[in-house]
Protein backbone atom coordinates (compact mmCIF):
# COMPACT_ATOMS: atom_id res chain seq x y z
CA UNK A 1 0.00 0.00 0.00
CA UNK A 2 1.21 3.86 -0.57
CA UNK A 3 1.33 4.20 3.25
CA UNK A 4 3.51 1.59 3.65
CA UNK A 5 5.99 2.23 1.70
CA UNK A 6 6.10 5.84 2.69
CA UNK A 7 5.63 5.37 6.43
CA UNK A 8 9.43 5.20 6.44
CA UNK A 9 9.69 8.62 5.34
CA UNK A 10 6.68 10.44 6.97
CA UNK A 11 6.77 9.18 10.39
CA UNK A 12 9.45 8.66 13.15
CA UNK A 13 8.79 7.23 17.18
CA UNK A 14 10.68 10.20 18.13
CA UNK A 15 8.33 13.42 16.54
CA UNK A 16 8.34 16.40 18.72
CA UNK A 17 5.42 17.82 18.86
CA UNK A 18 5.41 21.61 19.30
CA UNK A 19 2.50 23.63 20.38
CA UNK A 20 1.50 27.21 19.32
CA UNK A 21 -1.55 28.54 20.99
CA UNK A 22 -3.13 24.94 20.26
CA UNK A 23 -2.08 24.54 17.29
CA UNK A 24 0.21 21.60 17.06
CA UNK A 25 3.00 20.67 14.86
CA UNK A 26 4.27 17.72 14.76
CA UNK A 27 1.45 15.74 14.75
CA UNK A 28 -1.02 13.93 12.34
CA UNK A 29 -2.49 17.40 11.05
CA UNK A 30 -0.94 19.66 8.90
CA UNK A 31 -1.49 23.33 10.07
CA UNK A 32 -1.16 26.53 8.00
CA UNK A 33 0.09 29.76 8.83
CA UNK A 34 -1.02 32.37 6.66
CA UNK A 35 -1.29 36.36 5.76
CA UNK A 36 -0.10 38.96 4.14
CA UNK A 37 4.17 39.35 3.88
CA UNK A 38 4.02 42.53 6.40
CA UNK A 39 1.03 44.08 8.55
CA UNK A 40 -0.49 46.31 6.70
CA UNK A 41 -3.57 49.32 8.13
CA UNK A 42 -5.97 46.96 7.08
CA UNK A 43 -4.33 43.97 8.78
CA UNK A 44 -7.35 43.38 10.90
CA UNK A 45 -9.74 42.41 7.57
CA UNK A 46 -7.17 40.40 6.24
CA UNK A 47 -6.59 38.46 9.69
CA UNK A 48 -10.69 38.02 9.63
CA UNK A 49 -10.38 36.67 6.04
CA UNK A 50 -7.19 34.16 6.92
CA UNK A 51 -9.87 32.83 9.69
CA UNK A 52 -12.43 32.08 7.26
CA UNK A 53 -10.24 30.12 5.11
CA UNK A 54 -9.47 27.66 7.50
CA UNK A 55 -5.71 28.92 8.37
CA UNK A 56 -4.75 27.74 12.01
CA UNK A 57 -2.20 30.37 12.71
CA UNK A 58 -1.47 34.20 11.51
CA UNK A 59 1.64 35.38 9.55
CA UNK A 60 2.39 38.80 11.27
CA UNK A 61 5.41 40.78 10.21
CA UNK A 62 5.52 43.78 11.50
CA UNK A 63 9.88 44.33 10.79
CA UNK A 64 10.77 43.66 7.39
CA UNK A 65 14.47 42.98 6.42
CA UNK A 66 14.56 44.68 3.17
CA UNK A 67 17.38 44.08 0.16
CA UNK A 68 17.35 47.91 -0.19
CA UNK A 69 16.68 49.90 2.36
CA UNK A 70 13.85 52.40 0.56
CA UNK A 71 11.64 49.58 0.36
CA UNK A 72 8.51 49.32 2.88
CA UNK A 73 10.32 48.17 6.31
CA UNK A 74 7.14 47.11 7.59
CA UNK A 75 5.02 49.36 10.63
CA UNK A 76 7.13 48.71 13.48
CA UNK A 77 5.65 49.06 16.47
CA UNK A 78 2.40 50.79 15.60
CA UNK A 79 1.58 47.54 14.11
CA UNK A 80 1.77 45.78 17.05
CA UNK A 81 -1.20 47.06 18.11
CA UNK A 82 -3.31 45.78 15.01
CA UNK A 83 -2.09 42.05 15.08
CA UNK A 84 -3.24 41.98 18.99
CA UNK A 85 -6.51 43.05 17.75
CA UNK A 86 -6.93 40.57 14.82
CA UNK A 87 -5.16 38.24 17.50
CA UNK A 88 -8.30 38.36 19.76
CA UNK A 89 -11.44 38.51 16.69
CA UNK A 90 -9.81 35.85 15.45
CA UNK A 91 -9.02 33.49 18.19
CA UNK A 92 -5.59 32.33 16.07
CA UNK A 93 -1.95 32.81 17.45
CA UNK A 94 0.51 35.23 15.63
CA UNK A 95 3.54 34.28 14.15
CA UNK A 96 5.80 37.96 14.40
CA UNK A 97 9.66 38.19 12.95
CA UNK A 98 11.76 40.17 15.42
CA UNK A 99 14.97 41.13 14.18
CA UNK A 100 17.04 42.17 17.09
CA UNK A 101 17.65 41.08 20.67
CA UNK A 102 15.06 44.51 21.36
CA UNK A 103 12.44 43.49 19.23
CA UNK A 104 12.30 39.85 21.17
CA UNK A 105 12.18 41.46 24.52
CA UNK A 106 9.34 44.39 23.50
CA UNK A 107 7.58 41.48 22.05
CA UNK A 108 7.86 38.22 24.36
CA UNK A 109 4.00 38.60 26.24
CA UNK A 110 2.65 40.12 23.03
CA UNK A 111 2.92 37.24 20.41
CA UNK A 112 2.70 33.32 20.50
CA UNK A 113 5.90 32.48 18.80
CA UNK A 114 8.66 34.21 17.01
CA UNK A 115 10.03 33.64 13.30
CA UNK A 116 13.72 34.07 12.61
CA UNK A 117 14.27 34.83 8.85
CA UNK A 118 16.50 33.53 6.80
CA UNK A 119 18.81 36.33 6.71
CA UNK A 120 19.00 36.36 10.28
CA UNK A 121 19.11 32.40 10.60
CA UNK A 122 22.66 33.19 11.67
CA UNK A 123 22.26 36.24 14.08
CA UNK A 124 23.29 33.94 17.33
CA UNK A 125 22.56 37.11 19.56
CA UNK A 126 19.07 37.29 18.33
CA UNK A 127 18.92 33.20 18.32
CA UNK A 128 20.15 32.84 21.61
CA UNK A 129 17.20 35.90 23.16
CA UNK A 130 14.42 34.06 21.24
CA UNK A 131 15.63 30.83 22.60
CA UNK A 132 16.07 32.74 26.32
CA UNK A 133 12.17 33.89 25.62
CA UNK A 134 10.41 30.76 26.24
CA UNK A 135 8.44 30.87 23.20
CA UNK A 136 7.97 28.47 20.13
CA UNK A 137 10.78 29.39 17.28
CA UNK A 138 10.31 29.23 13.67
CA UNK A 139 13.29 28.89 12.07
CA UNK A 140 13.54 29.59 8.60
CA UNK A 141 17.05 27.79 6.49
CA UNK A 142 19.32 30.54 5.00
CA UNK A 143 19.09 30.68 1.18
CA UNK A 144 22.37 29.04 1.28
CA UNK A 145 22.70 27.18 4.10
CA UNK A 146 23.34 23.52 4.30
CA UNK A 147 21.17 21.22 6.82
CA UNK A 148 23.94 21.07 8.93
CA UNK A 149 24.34 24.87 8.93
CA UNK A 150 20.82 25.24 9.78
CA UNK A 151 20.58 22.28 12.66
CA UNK A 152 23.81 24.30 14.06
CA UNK A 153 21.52 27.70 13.99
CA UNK A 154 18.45 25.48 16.00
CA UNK A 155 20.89 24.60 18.58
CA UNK A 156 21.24 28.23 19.83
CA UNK A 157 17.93 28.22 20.50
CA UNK A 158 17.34 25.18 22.14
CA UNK A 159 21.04 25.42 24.30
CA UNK A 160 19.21 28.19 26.08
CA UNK A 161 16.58 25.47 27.15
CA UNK A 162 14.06 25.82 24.73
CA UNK A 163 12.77 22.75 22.74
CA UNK A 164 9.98 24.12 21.05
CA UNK A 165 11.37 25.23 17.70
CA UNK A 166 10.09 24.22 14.22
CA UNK A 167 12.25 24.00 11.29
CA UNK A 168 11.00 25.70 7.91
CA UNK A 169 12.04 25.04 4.45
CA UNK A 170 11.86 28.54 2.25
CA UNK A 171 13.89 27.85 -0.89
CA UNK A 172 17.65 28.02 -1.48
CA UNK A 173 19.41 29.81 -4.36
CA UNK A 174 20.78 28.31 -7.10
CA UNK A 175 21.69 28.61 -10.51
CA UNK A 176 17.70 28.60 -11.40
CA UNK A 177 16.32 31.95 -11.81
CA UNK A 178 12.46 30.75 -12.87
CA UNK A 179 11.62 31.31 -9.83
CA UNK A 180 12.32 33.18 -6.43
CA UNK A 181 14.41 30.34 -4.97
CA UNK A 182 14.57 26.83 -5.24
CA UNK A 183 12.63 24.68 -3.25
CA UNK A 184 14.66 21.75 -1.50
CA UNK A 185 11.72 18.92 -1.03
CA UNK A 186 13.79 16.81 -0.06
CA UNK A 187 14.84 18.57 3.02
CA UNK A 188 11.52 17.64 4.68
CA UNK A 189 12.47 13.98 4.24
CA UNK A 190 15.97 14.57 5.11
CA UNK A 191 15.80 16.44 8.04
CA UNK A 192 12.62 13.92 9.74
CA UNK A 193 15.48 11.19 9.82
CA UNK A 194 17.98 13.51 11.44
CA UNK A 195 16.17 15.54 13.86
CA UNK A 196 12.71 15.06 15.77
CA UNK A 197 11.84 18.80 15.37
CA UNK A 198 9.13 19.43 13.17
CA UNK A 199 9.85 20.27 9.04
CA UNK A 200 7.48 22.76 8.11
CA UNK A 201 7.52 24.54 4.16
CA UNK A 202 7.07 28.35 2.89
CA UNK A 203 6.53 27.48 -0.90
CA UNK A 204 5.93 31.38 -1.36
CA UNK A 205 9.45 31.90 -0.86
CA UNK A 206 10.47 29.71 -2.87
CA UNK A 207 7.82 30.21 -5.91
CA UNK A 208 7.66 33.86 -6.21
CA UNK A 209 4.54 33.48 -8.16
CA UNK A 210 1.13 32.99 -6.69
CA UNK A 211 -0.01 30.42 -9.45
CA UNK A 212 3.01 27.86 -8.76
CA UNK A 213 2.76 28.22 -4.66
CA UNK A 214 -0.54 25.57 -5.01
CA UNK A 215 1.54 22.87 -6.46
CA UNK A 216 4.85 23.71 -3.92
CA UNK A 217 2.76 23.32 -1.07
CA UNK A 218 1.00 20.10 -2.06
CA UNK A 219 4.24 18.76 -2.85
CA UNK A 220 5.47 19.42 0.50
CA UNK A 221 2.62 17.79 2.26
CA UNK A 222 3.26 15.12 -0.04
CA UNK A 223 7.31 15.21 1.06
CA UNK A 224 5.76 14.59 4.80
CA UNK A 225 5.84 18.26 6.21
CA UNK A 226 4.47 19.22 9.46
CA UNK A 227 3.05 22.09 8.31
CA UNK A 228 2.86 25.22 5.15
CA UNK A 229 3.55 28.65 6.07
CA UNK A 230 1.87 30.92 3.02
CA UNK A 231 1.56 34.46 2.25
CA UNK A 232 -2.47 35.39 1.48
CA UNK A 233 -3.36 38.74 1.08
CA UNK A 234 -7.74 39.04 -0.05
CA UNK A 235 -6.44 41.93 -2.85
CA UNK A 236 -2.69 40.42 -3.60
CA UNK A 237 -2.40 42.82 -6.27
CA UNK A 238 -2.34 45.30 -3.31
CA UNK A 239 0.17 43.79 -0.95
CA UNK A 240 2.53 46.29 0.62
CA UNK A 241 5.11 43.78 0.43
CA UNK A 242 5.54 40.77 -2.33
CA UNK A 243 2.67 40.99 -3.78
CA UNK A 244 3.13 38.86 -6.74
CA UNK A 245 3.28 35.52 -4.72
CA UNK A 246 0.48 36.84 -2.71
CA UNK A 247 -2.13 33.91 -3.20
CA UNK A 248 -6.06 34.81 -2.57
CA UNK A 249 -8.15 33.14 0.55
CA UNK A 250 -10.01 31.40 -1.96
CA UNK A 251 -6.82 29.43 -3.09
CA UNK A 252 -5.49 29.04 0.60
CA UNK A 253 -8.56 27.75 1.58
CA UNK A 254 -8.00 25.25 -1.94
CA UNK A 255 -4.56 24.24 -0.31
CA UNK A 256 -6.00 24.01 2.99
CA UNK A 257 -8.39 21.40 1.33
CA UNK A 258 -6.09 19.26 -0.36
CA UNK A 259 -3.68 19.51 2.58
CA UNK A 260 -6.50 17.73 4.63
CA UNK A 261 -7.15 14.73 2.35
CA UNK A 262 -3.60 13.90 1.22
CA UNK A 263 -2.25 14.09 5.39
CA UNK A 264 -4.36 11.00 6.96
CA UNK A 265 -3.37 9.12 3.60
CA UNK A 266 0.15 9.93 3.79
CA UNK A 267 1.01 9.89 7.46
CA UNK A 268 1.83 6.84 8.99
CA UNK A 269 1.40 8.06 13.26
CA UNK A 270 -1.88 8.43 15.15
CA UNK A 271 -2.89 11.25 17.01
CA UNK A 272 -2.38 11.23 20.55
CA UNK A 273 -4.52 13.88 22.12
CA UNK A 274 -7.97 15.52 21.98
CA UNK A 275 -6.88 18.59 20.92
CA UNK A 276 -5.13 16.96 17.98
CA UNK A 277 -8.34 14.48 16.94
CA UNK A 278 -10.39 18.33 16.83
CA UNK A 279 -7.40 19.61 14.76
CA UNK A 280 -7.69 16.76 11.84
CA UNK A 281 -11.29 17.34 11.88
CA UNK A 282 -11.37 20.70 11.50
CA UNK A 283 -9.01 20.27 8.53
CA UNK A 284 -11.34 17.30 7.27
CA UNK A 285 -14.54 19.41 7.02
CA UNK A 286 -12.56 21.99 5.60
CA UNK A 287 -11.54 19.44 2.59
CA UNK A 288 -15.08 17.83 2.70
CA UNK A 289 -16.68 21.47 2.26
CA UNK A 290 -14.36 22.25 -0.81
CA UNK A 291 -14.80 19.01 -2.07
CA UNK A 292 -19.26 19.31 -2.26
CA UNK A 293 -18.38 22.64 -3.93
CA UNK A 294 -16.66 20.81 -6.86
CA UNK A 295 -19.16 18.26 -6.99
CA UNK A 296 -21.74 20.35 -6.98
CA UNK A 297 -19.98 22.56 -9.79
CA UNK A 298 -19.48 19.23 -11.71
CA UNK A 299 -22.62 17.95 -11.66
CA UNK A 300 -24.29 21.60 -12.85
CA UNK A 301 -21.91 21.10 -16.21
CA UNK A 302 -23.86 17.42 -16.54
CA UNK A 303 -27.03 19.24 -16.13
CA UNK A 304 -26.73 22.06 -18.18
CA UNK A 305 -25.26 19.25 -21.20
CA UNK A 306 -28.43 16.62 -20.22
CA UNK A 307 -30.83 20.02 -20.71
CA UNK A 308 -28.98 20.90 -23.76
CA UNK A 309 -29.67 17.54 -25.39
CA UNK A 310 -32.61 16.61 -23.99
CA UNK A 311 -32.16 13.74 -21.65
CA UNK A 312 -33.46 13.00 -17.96
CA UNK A 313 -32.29 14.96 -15.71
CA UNK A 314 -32.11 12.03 -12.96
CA UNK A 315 -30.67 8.82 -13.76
CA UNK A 316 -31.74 6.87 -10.55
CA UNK A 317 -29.68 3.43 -11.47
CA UNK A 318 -26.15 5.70 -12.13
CA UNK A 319 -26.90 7.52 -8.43
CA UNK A 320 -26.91 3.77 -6.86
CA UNK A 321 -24.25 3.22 -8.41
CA UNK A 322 -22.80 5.95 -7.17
CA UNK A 323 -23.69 4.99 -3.52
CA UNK A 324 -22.51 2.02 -3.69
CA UNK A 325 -19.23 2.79 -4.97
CA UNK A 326 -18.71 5.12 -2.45
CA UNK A 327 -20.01 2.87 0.41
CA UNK A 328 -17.22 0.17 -0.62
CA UNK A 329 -14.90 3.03 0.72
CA UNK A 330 -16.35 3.77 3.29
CA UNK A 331 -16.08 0.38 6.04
CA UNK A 332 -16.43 2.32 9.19
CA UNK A 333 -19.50 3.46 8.55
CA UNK A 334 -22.76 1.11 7.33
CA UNK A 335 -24.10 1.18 3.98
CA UNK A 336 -27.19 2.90 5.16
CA UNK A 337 -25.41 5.58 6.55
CA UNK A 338 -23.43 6.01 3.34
CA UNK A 339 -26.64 5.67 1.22
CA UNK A 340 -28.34 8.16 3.66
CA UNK A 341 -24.94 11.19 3.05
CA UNK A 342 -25.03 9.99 -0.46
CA UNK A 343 -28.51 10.76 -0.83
CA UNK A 344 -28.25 14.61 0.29
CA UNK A 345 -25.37 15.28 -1.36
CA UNK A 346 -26.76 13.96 -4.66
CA UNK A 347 -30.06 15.68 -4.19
CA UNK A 348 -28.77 18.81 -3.11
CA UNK A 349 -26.37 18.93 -5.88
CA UNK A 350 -29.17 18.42 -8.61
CA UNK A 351 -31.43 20.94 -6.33
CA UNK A 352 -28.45 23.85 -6.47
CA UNK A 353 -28.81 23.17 -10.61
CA UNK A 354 -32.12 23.74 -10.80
CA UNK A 355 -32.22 26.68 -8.93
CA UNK A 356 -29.40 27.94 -11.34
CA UNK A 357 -30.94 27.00 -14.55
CA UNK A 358 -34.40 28.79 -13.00
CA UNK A 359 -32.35 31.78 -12.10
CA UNK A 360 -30.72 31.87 -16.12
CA UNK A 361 -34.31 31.93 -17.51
CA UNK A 362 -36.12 34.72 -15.51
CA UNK A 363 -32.83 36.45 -16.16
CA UNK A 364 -33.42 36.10 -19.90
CA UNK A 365 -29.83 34.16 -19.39
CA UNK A 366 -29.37 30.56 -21.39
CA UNK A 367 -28.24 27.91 -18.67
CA UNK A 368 -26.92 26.04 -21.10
């Protein structure tokens, strides 16, 4: 089976699981941090809109390490103020970059963890104070560091006594110049054998283009990470800050979807804890919801054809069919139960049609 022969790369006895607010990495789920590349005036909206598409955590960079030093540096400390607001209407931790020993101390009791860049993945004064804070560390790999480079950078962290730190894969350079950086996939893989930290993946980074970050990420679900950190913005094309690998909530919340289904398939541990059953069904209904959508988009296109041409609109022996198919599946639950979901779903689908196709004709529209 494909779980078998992958459970030696996705799983390990010795996972550390590392908590952020609830959220937990490390475990069966996948969680996904996501906003906008810097806090912005309207950060509060765009935190709201991150909650709706299912993200578990919020991206919240407030100091922005720029190239050149007349580009946006981010808000500074007046933004501090907004991501503690969209902190508490949304309920989600925030995820903040500090980029000096100052900013970790004015911002320890403010945030729920701390990202270290990857230009700063080096900085061992600013290491060793986010390590001396007590809270969670991302730590992002240097665009040319090598795995043992950036396991050496983790251990300033956790020498001060800190164990919670995650690992995150953002792209390295190379000759390639397609796109931003190159994702290493294989460092998720990789770096699960050598260290029990969790291996989460930024495939914005690495893309630089909002239409290729989809695939990235689903790759490195695929690759076993714990985890997708993603810049969303609900207007990317007015992003303060890297705008053109800005994806929309609509195709986080796509991501967030497929994330969900391909996890339980691919991961070969159980979860452990109540919080972490809630976590994997939260991300299931998620995928379920976007999943009904398609179906019911797909079965509108068989509609509109079958009205087109003239044929029934139900065909009652294909729908069994159907059921059944999908009750073979489906052992944990009983046929009848199947037949009973099956049943909505299939209804409801050829329901939303009709009331599309009546819609079209008062509107002087052809549904067809």
């Amino acid at each position: 089976m494909l779980t078998d022969l992958l459970k030696p790369i996705t799983s390990s006895p010795a996972r550390r699981r590392v908590t952020i607010g609830g959220v937990v990495f490390g475990g069966p789920a996948v969680p996904v941090i996501a906003g906008p590349c810097a806090v912005e005036p309207e950060y509060v909206t765009h935190a709201l809109a991150m909650r709706d598409a299912g993200a578990s955590m919020l991206r919240a960079s407030i100091f922005k390490p720029r190239t050149r030093p007349d580009a946006f540096q981010g808000m500074g400390e007046e933004g501090l103020a907004l991501v503690e607001k969209a902190r508490t209407l949304t309920g989600k931790p925030v995820l903040v970059e500090p980029l000096s020993v100052e900013h970790v101390e004015m911002l320890t009791g403010r945030v729920d963890a701390f990202m270290i860049g990857a230009r700063s993945m080096q900085n061992t004064p600013l290491l060793r104070a986010a390590g001396r804070s007590g809270l969670p560390v991302v730590l992002k790999r240097g665009m040319a560091a090598t795995y043992d480079e950036w396991l050496a950078a983790a251990e300033y962290v956790l020498a001060e006594g800190n164990t919670q730190v995650i690992l995150c894969e953002r792209g390295i350079r190379t000759f390639e110049t397609a796109t931003r950086n190159t994702l290493d996939v294989s460092a998720v893989p990789v770096l699960r054998e050598r260290t029990p930290l969790p291996v989460i993946v930024d495939p914005s980074h690495a893309a630089g283009r909002a239409d290729w970050v989809p695939a990235l990420a689903l790759a490195a679900v695929a690759a076993g990470a714990d985890g997708l950190l993603i810049e969303s913005h609900p207007v990317p094309a007015e992003s303060w800050s890297d705008a053109a690998q800005a994806i929309t909530p609509e195709t986080l919340e796509a991501i967030i979807a497929g994330a969900a289904v391909l996890a339980p398939m691919l991961r070969g541990h159980q979860a452990a804890e109540l919080a972490e059953h809630r976590q994997i069904i939260d991300s299931l209904d998620l995928a379920l919801g976007a999943v009904l959508q398609s179906r019911a988009g797909a079965v509108d296109a068989v509609q509109r054809d079958k009205r087109r041409t003239g044929l029934t609109v139900r065909d009652r022996s294909r729908e069994q069919e159907v059921i059944a198919h999908v009750a073979s599946r489906v052992p944990r639950l009983s046929a009848e139960a199947v037949g009973r979901v099956m049943t909505a779903v299939i209804d409801g689908c050829v329901e939303a049609s009709e009331r599309l196709a009546v819609s079209a004709d008062e509107s002087g529209t052809l549904s067809d």
